[in-house]
C-alpha atoms as a PDB file:
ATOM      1  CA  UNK A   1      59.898 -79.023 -11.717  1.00  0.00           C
ATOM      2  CA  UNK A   2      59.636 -76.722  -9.124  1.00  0.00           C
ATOM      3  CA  UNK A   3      62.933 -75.125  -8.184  1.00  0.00           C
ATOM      4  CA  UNK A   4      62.313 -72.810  -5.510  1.00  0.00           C
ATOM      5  CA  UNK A   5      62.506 -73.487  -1.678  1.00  0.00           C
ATOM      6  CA  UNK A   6      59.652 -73.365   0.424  1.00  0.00           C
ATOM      7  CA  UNK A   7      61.356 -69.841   2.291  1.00  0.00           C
ATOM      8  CA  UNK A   8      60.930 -68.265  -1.320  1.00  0.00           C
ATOM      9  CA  UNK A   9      57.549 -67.807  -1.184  1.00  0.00           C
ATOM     10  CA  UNK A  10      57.956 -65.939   2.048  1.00  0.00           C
ATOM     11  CA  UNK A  11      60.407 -63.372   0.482  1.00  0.00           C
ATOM     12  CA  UNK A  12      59.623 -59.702   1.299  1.00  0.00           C
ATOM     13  CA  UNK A  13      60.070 -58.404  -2.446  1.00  0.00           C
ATOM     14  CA  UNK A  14      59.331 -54.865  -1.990  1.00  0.00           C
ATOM     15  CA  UNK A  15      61.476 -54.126   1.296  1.00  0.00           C
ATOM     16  CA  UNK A  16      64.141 -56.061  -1.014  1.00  0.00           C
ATOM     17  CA  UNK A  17      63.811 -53.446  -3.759  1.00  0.00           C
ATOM     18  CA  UNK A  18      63.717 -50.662  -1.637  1.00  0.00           C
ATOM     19  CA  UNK A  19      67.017 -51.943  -0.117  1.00  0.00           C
ATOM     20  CA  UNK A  20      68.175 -53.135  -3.764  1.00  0.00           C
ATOM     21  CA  UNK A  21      67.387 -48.709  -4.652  1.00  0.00           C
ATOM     22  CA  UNK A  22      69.092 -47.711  -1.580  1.00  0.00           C
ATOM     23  CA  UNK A  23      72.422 -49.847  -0.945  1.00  0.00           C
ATOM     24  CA  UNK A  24      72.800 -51.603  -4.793  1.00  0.00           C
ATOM     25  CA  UNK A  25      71.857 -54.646  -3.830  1.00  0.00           C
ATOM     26  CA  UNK A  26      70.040 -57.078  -1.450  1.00  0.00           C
ATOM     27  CA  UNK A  27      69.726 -60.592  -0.049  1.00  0.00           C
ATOM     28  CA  UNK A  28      66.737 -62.546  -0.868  1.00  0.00           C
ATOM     29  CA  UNK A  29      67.448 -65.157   1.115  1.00  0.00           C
ATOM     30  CA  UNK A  30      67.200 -69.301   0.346  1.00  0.00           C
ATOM     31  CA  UNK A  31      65.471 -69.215  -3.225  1.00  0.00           C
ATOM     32  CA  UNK A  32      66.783 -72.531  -4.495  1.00  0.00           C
ATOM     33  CA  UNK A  33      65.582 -76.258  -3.332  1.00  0.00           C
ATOM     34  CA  UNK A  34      68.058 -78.944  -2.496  1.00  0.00           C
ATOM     35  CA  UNK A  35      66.811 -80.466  -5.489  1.00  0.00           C
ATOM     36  CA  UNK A  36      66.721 -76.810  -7.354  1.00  0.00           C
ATOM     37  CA  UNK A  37      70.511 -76.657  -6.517  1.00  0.00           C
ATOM     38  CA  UNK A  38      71.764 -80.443  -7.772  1.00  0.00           C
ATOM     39  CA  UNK A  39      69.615 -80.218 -10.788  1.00  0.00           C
ATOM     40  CA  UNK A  40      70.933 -76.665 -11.848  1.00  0.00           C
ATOM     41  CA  UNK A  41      74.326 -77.563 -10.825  1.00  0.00           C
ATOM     42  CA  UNK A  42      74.722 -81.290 -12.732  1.00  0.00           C
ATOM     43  CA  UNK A  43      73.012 -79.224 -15.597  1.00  0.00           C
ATOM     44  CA  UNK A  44      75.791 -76.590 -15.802  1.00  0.00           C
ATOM     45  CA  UNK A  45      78.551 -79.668 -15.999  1.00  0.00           C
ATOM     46  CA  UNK A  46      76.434 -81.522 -18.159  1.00  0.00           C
ATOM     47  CA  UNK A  47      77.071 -78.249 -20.541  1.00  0.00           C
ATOM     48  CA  UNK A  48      80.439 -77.381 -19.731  1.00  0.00           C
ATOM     49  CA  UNK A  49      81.234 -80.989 -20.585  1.00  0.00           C
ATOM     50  CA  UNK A  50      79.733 -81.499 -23.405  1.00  0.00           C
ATOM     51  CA  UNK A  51      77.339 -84.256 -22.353  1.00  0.00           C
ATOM     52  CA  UNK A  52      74.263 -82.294 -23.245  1.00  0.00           C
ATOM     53  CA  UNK A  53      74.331 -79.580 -26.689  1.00  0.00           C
ATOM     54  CA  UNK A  54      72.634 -76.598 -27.736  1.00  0.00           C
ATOM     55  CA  UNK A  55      73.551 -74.085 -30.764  1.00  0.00           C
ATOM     56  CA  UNK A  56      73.737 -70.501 -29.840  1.00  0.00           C
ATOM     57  CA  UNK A  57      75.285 -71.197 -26.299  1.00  0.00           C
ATOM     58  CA  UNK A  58      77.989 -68.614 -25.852  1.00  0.00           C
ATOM     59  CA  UNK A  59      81.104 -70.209 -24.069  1.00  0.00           C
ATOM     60  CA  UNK A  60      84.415 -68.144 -22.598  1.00  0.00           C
ATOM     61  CA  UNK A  61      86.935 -70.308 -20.956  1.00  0.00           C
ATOM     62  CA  UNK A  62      89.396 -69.294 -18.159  1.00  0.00           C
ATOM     63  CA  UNK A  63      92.571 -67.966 -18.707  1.00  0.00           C
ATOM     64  CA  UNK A  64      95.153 -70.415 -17.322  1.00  0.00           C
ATOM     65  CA  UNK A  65      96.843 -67.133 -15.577  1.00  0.00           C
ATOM     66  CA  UNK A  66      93.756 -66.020 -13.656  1.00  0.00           C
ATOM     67  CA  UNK A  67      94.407 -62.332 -15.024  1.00  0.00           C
ATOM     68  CA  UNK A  68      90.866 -60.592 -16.312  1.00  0.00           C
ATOM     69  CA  UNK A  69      93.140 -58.899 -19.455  1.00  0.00           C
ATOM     70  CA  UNK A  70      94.577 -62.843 -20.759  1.00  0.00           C
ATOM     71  CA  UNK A  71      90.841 -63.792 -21.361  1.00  0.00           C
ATOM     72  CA  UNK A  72      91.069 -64.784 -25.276  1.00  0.00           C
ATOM     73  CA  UNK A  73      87.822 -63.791 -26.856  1.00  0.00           C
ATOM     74  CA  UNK A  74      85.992 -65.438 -29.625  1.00  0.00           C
ATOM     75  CA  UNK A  75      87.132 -68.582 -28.930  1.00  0.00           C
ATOM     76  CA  UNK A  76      84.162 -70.301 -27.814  1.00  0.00           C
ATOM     77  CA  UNK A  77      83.740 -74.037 -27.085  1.00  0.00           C
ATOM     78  CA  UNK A  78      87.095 -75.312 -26.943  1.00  0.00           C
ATOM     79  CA  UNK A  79      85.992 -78.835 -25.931  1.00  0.00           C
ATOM     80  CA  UNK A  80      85.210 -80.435 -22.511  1.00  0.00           C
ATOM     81  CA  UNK A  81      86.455 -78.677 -19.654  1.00  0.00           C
ATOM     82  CA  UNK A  82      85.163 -77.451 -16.115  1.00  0.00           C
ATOM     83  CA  UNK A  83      87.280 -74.087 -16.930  1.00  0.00           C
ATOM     84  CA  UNK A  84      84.687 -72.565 -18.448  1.00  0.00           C
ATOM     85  CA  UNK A  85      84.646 -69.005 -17.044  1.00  0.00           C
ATOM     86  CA  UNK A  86      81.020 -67.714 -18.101  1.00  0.00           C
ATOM     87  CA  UNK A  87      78.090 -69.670 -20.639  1.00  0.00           C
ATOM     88  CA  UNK A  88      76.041 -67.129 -21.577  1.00  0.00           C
ATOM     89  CA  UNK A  89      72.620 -68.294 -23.539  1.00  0.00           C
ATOM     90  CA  UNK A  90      71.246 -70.237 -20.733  1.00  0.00           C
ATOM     91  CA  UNK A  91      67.509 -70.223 -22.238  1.00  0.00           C
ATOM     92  CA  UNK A  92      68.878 -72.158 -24.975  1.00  0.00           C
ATOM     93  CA  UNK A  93      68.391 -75.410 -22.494  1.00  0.00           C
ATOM     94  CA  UNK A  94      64.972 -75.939 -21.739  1.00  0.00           C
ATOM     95  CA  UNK A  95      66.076 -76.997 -17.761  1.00  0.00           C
ATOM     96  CA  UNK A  96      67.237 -73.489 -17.051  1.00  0.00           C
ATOM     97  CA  UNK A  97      64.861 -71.863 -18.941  1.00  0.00           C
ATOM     98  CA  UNK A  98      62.215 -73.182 -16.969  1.00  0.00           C
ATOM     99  CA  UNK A  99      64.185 -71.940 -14.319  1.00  0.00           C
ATOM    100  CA  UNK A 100      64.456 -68.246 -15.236  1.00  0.00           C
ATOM    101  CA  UNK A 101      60.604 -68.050 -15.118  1.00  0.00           C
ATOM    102  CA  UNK A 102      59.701 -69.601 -11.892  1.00  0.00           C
ATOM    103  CA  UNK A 103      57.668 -67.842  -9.261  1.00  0.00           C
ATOM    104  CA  UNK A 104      59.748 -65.961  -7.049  1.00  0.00           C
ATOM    105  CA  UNK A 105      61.330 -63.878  -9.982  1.00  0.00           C
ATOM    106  CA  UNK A 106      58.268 -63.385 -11.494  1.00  0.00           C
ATOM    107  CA  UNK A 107      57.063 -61.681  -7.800  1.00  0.00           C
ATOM    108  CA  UNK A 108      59.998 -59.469  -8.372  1.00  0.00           C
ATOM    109  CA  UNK A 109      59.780 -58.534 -12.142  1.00  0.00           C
ATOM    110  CA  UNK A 110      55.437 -58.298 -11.445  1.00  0.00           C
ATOM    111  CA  UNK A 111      56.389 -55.887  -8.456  1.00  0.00           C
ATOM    112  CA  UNK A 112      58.772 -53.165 -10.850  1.00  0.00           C
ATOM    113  CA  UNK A 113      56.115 -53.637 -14.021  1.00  0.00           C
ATOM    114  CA  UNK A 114      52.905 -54.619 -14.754  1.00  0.00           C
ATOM    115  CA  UNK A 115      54.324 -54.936 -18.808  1.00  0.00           C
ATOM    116  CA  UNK A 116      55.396 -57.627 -20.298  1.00  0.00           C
ATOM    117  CA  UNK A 117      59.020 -58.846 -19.322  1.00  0.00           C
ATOM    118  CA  UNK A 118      61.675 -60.063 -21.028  1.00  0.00           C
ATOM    119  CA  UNK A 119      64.956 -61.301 -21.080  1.00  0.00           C
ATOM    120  CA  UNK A 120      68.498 -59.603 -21.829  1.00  0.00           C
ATOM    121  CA  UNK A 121      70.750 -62.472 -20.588  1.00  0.00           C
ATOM    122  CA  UNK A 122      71.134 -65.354 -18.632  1.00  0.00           C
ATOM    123  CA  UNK A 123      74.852 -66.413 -17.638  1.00  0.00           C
ATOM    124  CA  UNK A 124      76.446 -69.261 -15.571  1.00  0.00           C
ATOM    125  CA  UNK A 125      79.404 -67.283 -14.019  1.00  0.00           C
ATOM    126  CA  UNK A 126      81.887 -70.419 -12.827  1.00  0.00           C
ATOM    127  CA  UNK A 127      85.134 -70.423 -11.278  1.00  0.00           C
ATOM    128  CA  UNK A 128      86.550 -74.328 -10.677  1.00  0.00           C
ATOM    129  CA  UNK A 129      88.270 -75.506  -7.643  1.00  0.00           C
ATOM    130  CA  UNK A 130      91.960 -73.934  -7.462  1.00  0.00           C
ATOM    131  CA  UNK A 131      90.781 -71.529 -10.182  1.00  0.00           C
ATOM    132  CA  UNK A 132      88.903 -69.050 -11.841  1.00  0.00           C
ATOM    133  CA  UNK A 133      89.318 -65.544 -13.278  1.00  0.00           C
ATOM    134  CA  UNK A 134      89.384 -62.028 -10.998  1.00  0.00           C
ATOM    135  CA  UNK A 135      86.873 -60.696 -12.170  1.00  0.00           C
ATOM    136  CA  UNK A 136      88.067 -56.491 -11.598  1.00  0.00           C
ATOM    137  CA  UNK A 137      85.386 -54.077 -10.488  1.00  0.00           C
ATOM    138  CA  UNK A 138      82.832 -52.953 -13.630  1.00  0.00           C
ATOM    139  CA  UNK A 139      78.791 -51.982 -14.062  1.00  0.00           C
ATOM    140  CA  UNK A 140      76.677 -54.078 -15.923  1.00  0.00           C
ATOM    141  CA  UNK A 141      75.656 -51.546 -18.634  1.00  0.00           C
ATOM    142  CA  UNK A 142      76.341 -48.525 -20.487  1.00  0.00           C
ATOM    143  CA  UNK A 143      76.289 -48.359 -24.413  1.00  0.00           C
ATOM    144  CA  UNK A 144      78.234 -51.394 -24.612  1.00  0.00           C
ATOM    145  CA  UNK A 145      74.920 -53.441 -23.700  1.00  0.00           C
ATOM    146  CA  UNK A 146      73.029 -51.345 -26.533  1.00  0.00           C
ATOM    147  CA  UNK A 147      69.738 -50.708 -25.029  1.00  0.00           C
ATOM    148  CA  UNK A 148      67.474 -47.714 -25.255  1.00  0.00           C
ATOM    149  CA  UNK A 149      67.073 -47.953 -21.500  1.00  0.00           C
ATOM    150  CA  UNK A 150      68.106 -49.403 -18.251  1.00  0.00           C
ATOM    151  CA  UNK A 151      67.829 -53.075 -17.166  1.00  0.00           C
ATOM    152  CA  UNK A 152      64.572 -53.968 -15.149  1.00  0.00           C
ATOM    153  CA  UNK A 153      66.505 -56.133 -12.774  1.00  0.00           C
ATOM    154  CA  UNK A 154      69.272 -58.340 -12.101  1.00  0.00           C
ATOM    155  CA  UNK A 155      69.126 -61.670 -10.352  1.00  0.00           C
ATOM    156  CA  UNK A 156      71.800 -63.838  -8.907  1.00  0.00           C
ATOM    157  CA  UNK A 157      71.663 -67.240  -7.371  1.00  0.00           C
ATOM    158  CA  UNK A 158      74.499 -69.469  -5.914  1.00  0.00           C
ATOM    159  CA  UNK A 159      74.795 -72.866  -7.063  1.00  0.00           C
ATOM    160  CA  UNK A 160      77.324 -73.118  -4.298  1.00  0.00           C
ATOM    161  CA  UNK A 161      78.646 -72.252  -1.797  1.00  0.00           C
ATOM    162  CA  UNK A 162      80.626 -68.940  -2.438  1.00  0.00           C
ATOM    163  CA  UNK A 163      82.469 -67.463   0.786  1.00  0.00           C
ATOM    164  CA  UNK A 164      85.231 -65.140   0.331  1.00  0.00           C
ATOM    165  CA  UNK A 165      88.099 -67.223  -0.298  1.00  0.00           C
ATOM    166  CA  UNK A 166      85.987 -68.980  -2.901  1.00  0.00           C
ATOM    167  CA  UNK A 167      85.809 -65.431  -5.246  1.00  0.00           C
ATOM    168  CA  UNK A 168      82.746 -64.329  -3.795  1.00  0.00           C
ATOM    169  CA  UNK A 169      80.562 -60.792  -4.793  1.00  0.00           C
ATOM    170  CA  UNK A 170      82.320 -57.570  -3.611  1.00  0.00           C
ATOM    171  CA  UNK A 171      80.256 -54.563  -4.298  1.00  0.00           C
ATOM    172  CA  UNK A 172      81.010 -50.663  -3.026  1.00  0.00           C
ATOM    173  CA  UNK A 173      77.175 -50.198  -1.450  1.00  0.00           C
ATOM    174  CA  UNK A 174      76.066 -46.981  -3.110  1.00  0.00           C
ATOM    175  CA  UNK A 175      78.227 -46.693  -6.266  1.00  0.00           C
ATOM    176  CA  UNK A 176      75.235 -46.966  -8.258  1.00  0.00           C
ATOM    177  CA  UNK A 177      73.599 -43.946  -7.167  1.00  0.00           C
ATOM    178  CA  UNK A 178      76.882 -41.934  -9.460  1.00  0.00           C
ATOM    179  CA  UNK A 179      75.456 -43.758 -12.865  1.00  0.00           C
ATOM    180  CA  UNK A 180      77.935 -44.767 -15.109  1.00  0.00           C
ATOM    181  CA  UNK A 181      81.462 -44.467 -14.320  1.00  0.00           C
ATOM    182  CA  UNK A 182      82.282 -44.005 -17.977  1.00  0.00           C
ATOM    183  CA  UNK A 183      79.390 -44.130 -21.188  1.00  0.00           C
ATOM    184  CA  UNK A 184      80.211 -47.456 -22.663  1.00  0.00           C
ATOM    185  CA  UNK A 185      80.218 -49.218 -19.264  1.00  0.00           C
ATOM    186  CA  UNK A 186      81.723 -52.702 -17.815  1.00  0.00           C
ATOM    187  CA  UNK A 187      85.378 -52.054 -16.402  1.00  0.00           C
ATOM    188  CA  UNK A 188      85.453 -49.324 -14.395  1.00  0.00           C
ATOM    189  CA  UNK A 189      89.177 -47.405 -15.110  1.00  0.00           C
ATOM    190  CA  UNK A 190      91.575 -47.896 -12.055  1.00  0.00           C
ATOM    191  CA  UNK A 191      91.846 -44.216 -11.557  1.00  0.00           C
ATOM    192  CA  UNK A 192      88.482 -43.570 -11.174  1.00  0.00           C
ATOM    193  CA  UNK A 193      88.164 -46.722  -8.662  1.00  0.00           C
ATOM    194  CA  UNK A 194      91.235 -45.207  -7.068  1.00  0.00           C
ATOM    195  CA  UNK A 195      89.675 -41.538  -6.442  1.00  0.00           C
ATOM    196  CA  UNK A 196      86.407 -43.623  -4.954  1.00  0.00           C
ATOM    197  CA  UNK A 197      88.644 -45.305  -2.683  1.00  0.00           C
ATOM    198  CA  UNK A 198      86.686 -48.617  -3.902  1.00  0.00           C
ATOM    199  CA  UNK A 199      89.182 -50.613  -1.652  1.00  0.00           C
ATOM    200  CA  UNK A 200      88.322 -48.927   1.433  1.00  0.00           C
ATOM    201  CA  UNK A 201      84.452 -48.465   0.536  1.00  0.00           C
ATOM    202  CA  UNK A 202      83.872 -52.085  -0.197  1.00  0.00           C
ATOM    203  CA  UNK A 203      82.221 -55.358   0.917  1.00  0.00           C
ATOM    204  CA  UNK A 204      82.382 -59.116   0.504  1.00  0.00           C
ATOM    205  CA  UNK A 205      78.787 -60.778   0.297  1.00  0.00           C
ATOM    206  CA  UNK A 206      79.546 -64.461   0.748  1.00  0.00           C
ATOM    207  CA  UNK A 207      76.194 -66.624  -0.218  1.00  0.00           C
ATOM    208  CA  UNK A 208      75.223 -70.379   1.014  1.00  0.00           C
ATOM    209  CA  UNK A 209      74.364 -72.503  -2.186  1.00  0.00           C
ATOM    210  CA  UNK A 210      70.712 -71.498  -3.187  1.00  0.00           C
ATOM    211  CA  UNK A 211      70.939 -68.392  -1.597  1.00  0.00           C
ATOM    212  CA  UNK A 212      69.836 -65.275  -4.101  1.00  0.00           C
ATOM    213  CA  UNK A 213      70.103 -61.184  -4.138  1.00  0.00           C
ATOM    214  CA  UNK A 214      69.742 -58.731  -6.512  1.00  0.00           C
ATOM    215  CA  UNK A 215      72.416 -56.903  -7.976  1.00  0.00           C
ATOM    216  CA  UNK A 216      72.019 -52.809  -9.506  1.00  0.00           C
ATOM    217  CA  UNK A 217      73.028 -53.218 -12.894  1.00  0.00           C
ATOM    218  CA  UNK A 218      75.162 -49.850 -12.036  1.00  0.00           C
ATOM    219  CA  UNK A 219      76.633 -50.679  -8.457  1.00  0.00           C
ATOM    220  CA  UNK A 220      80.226 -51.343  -8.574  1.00  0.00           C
ATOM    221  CA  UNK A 221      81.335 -55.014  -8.361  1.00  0.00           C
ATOM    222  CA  UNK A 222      83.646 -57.587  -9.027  1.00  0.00           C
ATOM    223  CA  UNK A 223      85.221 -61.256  -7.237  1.00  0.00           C
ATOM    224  CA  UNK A 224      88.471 -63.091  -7.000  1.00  0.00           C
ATOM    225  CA  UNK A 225      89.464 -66.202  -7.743  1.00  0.00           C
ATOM    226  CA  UNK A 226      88.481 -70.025  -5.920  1.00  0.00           C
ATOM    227  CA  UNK A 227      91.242 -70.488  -3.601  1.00  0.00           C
ATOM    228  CA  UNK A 228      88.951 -73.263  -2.446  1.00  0.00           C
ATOM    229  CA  UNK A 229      88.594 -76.951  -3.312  1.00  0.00           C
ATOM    230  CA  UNK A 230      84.934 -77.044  -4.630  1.00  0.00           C
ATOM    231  CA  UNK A 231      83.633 -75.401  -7.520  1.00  0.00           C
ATOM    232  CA  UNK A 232      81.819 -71.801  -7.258  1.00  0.00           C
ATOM    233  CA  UNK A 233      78.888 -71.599  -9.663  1.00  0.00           C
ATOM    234  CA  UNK A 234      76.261 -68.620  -9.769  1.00  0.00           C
ATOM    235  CA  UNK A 235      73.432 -68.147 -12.266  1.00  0.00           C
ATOM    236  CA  UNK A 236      72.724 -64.461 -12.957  1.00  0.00           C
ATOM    237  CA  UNK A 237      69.837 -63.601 -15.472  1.00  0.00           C
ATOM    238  CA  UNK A 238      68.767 -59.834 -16.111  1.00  0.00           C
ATOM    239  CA  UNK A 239      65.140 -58.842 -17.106  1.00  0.00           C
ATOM    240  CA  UNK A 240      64.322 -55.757 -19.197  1.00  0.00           C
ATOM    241  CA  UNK A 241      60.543 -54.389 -19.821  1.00  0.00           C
ATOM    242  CA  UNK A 242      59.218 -55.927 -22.387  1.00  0.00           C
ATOM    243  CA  UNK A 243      59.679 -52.375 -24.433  1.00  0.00           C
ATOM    244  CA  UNK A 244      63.277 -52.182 -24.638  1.00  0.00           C
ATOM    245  CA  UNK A 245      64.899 -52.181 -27.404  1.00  0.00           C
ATOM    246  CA  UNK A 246      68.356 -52.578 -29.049  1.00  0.00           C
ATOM    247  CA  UNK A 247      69.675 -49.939 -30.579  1.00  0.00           C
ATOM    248  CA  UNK A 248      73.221 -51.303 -31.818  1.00  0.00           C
ATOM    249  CA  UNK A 249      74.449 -50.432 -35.534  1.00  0.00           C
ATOM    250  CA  UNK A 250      77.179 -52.760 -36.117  1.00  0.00           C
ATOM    251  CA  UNK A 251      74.941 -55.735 -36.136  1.00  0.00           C
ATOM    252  CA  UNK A 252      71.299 -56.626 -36.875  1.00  0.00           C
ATOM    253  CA  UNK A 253      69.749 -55.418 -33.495  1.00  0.00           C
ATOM    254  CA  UNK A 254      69.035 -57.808 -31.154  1.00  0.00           C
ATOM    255  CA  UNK A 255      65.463 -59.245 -29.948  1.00  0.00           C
ATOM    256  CA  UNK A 256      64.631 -60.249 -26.784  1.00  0.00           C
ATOM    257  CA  UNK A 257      62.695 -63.252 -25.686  1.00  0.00           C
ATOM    258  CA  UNK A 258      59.855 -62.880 -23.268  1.00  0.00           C
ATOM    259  CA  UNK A 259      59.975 -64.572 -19.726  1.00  0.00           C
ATOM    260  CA  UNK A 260      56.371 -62.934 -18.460  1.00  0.00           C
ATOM    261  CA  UNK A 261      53.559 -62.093 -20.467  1.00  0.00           C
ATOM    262  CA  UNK A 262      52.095 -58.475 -19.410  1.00  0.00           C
ATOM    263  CA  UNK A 263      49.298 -58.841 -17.259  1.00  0.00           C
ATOM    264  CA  UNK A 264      46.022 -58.387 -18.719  1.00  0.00           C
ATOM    265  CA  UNK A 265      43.726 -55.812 -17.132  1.00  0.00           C
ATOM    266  CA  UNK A 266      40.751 -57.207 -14.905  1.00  0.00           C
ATOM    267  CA  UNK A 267      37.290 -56.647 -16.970  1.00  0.00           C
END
């Protein structure tokens, strides 16, 4: 099916990257269709609830507290529940992975390489009505993420709607132009938000459902919980160039499935 909104195809994807290099992230606007957005959206309960299977997908549920540090870890499925705080594995399902390659995102990922490109993750981030985890401010990277180079790109779209009170994005613009706040990456230590003055620096960027932006792997973000009576459901998926590689040494090293095939050049 096709996914996208008819406004995608009008998206300005290099004034979006420039912006993206600049601030540390940037609107793209509608990307999803109404249909896009209900099909997505009864697809992620259809998985939190069990009603449709995969093996490999990667679960975490909520803790009941709300507190970040009282997430249990290696728990996994734990049964039928609209808790779930993140499914990671998305591609697993063949509905979403027929989502992660459709056109707009292959504008983007076309405009940073002409290489093939492939695929580091693709997570439902959920937070039910009344619920959800605070999610405290971190990068996505560093050596935790065991990659011999940076992310291509990051990509998130709102399955609904996600204004403030619902735990929306809040990013400090221009925290990713400092790198890494610390080598392994994720949470960033409260002192060092504390000497940014992250508080003061930041800002809340509410989306409509099917709204989209890109997120710097390196720009300082995080969300609250849903205060709200409807669910708050966001897809991210992050690309790599097809020549990463993972250089972890605890476990086999990873591989990474290709989304885009490189472009071949014209005879």
């Amino acid at each position: 099916m096709n996914f996208l909104a008819p406004e995608a195809s009008t998206v300005d994807v290099e004034a979006a990257l420039a912006e993206l290099a600049e601030v540390g992230f940037a609107r793209l606007g509608r990307a999803l269709s109404d249909e896009g957005i209900a099909t997505l959206a009864a697809r992620a309960d259809d998985l939190m609830l069990g009603r449709v299977v995969h093996e490999g997908l990667f679960f975490q549920h909520d803790a009941e507290s709300g507190r970040y540090e009282d997430l249990q870890h290696g728990k996994g499925w734990v049964g039928p529940s609209i808790h779930y705080r993140k499914l990671e594995k998305l591609e697993k399902d063949p509905i979403f992975r027929a989502f992660l390659g459709n056109a707009l995102f292959e504008r983007i990922t076309r405009a940073l390489t002409e290489g093939a490109v492939t695929l580091y993750r693709a997570v439902l981030f959920n937070k039910a009505a009344q619920a959800g985890t605070a999610l405290p401010w971190h990068q996505d990277g560093g050596s935790f993420w065991g990659l011999d180079r940076a992310p291509l790109v990051q990509i998130w779209t709102a399955l609904d709607d996600a204004p403030a009170e619902a735990g929306c994005v809040e990013i400090v613009p221009k925290s990713h132009h400092g790198g890494l706040a610390t080598p392994l990456g994720g949470v960033i230590p409260a002192e060092v938000t504390r000497a940014a003055e992250a508080e003061a620096r930041s800002v809340l960027v509410p989306a409509r459902a099917g709204e989209a932006m890109l997120i710097h792997n390196d720009v300082w973000h995080r969300s609250g919980t849903n205060t709200t009576g409807k669910p708050r459901r966001a897809v991210t998926v992050c690309y790599l160039r097809g020549e990463t590689r993972c250089v972890r040494k605890r476990r086999a090293p990873r591989t990474f499935e290709t989304i885009f095939e490189a472009r071949q050049p014209m005879a």
